[in-house]
Protein backbone atom coordinates (compact mmCIF):
# COMPACT_ATOMS: atom_id res chain seq x y z
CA UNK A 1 -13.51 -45.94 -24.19
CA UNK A 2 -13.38 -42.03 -23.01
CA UNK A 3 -12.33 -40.38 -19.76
CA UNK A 4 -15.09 -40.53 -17.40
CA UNK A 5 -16.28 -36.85 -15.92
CA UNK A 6 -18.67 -35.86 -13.40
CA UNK A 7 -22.16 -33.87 -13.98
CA UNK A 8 -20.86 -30.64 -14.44
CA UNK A 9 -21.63 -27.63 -11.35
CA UNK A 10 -22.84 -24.62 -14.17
CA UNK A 11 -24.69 -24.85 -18.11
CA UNK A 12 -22.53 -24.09 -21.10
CA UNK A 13 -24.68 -20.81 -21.36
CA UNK A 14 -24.24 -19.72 -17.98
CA UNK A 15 -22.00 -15.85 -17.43
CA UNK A 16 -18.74 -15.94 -16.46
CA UNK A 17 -19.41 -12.62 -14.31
CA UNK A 18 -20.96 -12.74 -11.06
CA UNK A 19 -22.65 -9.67 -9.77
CA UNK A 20 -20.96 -8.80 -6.55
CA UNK A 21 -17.35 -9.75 -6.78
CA UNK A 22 -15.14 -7.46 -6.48
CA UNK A 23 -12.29 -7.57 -9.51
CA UNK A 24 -9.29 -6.13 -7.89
CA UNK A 25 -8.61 -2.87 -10.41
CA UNK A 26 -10.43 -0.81 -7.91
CA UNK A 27 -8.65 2.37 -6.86
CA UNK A 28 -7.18 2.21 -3.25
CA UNK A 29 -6.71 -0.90 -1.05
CA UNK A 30 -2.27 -0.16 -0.14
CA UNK A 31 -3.04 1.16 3.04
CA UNK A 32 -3.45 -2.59 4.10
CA UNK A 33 -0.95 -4.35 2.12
CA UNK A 34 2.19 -4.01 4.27
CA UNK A 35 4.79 -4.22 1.07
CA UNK A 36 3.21 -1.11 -0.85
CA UNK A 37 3.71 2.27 -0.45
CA UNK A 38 1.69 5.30 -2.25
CA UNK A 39 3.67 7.98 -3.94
CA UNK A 40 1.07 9.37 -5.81
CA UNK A 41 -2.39 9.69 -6.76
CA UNK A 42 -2.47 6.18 -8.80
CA UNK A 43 1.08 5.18 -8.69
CA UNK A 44 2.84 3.07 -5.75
CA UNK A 45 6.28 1.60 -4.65
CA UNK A 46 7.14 -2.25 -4.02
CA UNK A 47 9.25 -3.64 -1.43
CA UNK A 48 10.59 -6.99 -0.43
CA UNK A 49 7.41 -7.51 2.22
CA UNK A 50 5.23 -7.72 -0.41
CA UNK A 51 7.08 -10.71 -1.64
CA UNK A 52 8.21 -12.00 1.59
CA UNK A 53 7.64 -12.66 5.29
CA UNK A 54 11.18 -13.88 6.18
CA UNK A 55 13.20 -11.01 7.42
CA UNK A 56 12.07 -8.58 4.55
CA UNK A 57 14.14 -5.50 5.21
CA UNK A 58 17.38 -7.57 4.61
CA UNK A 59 15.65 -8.00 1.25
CA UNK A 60 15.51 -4.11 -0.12
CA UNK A 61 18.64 -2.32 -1.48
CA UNK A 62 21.19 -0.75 0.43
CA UNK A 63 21.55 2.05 -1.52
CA UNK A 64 18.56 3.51 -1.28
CA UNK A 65 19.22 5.34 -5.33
CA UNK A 66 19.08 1.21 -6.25
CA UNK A 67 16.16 0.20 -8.14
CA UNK A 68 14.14 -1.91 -5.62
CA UNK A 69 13.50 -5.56 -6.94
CA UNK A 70 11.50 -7.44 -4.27
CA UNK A 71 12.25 -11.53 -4.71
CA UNK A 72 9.17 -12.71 -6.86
């Protein structure tokens, strides 16, 4: 006796890719995450709101030469 499984929703031959969505690599999009900051043309800085909601600034260094390591 196997495992029972439903009809399956695509073909074995069907693409993986689907025109239209967008993949996330694309230049740009930090002005409207909250916890990035640009400091260059394709570089840009992480801090604790990315990571967290819950009284975030308490979460970045105090030193501000400390490497910043948001909480994952």
């Amino acid at each position: 006796m196997g495992i029972r499984v439903g009809k399956p929703d695509t073909k074995m031959d069907a693409p993986s890719h689907v025109k239209g969505v967008r993949q996330g690599n694309a230049p740009g999009g930090t002005e409207k995450d909250p916890g990035l900051e640009e400091t260059g043309e394709t570089t840009a800085r992480s801090y604790a709101r990315k990571s967290t909601g819950i009284n975030a600034k308490s979460r970045n260094p105090i030193d501000p030469n400390s490497p910043n390591l948001p909480p994952a």
